[in-house]
Protein backbone atom coordinates (compact mmCIF):
# COMPACT_ATOMS: atom_id res chain seq x y z
CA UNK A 1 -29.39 -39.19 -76.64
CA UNK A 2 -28.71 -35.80 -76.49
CA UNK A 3 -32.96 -34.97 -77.49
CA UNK A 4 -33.29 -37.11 -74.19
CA UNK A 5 -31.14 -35.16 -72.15
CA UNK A 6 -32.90 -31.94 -73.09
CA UNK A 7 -36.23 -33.30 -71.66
CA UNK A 8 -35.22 -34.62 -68.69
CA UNK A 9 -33.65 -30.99 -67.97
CA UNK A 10 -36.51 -29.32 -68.93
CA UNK A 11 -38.87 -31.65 -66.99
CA UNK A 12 -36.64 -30.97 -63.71
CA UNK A 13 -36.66 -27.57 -63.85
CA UNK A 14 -39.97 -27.51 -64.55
CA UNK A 15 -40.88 -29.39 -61.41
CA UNK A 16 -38.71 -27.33 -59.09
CA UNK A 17 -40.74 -25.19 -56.61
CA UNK A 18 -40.73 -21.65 -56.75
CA UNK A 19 -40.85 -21.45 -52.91
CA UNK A 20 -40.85 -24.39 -50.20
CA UNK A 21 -41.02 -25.00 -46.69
CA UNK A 22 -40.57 -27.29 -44.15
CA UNK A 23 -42.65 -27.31 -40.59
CA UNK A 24 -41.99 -29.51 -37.76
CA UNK A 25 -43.26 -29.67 -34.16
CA UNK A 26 -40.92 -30.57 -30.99
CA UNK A 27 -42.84 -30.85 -27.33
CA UNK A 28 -43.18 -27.52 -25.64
CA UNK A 29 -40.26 -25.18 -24.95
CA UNK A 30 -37.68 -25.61 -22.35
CA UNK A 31 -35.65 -23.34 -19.97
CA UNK A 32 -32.29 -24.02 -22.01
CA UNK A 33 -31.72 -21.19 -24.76
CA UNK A 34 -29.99 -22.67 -26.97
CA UNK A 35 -31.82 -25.69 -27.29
CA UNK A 36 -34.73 -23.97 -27.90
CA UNK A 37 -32.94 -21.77 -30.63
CA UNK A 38 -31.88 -25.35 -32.00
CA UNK A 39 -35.06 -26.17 -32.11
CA UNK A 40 -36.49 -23.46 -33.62
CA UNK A 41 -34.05 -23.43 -36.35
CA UNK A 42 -34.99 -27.79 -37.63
CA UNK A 43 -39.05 -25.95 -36.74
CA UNK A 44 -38.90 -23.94 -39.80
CA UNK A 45 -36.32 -26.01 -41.62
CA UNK A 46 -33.10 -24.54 -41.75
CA UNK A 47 -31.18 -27.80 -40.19
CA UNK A 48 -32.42 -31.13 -40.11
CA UNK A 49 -32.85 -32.95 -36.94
CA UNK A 50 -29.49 -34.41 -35.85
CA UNK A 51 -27.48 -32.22 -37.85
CA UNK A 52 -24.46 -31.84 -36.64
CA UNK A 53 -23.51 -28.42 -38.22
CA UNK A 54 -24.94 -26.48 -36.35
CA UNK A 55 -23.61 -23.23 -36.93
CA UNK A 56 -26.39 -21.76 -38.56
CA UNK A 57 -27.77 -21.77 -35.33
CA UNK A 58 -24.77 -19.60 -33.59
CA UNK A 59 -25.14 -17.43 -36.20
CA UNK A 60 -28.82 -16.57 -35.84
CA UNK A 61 -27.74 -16.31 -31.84
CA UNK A 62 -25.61 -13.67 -32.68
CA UNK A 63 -27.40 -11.79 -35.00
CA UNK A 64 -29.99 -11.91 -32.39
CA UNK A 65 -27.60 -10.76 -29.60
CA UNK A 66 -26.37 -7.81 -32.02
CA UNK A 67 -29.81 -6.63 -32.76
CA UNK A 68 -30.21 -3.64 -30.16
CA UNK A 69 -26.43 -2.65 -30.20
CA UNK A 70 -26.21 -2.80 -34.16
CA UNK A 71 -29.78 -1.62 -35.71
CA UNK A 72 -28.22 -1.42 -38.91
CA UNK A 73 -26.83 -4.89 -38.86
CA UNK A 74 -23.36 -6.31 -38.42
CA UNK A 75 -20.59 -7.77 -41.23
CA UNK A 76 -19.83 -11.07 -41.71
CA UNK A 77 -16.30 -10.44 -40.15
CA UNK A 78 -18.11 -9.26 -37.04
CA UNK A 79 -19.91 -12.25 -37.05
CA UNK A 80 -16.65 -14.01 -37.17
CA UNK A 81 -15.48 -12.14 -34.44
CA UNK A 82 -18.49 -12.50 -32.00
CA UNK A 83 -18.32 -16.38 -32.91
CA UNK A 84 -15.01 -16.97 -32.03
CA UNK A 85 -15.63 -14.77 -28.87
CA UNK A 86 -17.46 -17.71 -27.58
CA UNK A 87 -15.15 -20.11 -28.88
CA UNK A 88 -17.44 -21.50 -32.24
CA UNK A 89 -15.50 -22.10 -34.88
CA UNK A 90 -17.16 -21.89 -38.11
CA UNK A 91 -15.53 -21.93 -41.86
CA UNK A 92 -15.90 -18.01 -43.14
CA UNK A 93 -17.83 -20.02 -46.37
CA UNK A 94 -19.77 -21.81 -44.23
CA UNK A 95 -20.79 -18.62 -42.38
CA UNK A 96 -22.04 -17.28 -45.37
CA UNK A 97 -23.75 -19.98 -46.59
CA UNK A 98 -25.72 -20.01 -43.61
CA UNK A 99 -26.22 -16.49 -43.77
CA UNK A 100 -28.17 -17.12 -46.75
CA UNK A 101 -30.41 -19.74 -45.74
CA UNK A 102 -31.33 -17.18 -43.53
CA UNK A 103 -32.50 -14.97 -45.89
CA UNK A 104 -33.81 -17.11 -47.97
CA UNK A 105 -36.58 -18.57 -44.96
CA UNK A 106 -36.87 -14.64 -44.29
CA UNK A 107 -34.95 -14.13 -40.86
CA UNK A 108 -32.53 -12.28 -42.16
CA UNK A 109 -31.73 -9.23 -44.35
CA UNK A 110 -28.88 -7.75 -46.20
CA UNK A 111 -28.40 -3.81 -46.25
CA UNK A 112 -25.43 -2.43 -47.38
CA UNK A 113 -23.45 -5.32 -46.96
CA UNK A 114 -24.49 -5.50 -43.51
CA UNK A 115 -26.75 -8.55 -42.39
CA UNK A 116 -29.56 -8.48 -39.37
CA UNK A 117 -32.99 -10.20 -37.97
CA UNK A 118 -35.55 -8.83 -40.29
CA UNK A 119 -36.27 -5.16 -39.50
CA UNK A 120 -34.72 -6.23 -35.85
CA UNK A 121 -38.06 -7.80 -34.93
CA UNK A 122 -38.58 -10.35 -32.89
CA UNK A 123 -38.82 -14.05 -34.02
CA UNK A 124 -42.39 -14.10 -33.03
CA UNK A 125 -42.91 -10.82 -35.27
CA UNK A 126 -41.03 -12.29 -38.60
CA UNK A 127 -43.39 -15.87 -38.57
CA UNK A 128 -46.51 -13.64 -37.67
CA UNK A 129 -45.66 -10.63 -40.40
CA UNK A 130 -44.12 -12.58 -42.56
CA UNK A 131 -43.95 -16.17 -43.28
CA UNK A 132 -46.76 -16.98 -42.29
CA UNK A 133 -48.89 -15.11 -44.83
CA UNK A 134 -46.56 -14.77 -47.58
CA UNK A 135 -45.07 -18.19 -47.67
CA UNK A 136 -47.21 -20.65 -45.83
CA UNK A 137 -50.22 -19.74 -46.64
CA UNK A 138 -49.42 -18.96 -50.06
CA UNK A 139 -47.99 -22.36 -50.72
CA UNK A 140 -50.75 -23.81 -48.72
CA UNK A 141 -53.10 -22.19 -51.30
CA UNK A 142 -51.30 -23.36 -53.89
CA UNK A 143 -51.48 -27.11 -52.41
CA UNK A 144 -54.90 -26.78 -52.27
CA UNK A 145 -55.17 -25.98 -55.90
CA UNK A 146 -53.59 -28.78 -56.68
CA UNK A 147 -55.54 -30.86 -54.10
CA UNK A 148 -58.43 -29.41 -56.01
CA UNK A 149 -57.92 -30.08 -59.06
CA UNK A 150 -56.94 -33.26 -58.65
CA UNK A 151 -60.51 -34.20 -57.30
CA UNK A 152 -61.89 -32.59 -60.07
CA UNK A 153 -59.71 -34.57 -62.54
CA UNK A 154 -60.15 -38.04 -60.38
CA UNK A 155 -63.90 -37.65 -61.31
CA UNK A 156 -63.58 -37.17 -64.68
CA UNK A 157 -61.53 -40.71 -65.13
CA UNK A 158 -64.27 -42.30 -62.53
């Protein structure tokens, strides 16, 4: 039994990606911010449609917001602060959480305990720079590898 539960370990952490992503497309941008920022956020896969946590997405607002005032980035407790400034509510552990989902898609940094939009670029600038070349279309190459030699091996057996 316990051989058994060795494999099964080792064949799950074998199979875990080392990077993933997920893309979806909404209809073309409204006039409403925040919705759009919503949006954005299930886009690149950070929430999932009809989440209703959506804090994640106040978060990124603010860090947005803070970006020109606070080059080097803000604190979690100023996040805290500017959050309940506009009367969002968010669990300090759930705030920080977020925070790293945020860095771990690639929107946002740490520096010295300080967190911020990605060398204060713009949204646009991030995907472009970014993710786009270093994690889409490396995973997509890596896909097609797989697509690849798949092919290859579905021959062989045909």
């Amino acid at each position: 039994m316990e051989e058994d539960n060795g494999r099964i370990r080792k064949r799950l952490y074998k199979d875990m990606p080392l990077a993933s992503i997920s893309i979806g497309e909404f209809e073309k941008p409204g006039q409403d911010y925040f919705t759009n920022l919503r949006r954005f956020c299930i886009s690149i896969g950070v929430i999932s449609p009809g989440e209703s946590r959506v804090g994640i997405v106040h978060i990124l607002d603010v860090l947005l917001k803070e970006r020109k005032a606070h080059p080097e980035g803000i604190d979690s407790y100023s996040i805290v602060k500017e959050l309940y400034k506009t009367d969002v509510k968010i669990v300090y552990a759930n705030i920080l959480r977020d925070l790293r989902k945020l860095m771990s898609v690639g929107l946002v940094e740490k520096l010295d305990g300080k967190y911020r939009v990605k060398q204060n670029m713009t949204l646009s600038e991030i995907l472009e720079t970014f993710i786009k070349p270093y994690i889409v279309e490396r995973i997509l190459k890596r896909v097609l590898e797989y697509a690849s030699k798949i092919d290859e091996q579905s021959e062989k057996n045909n």
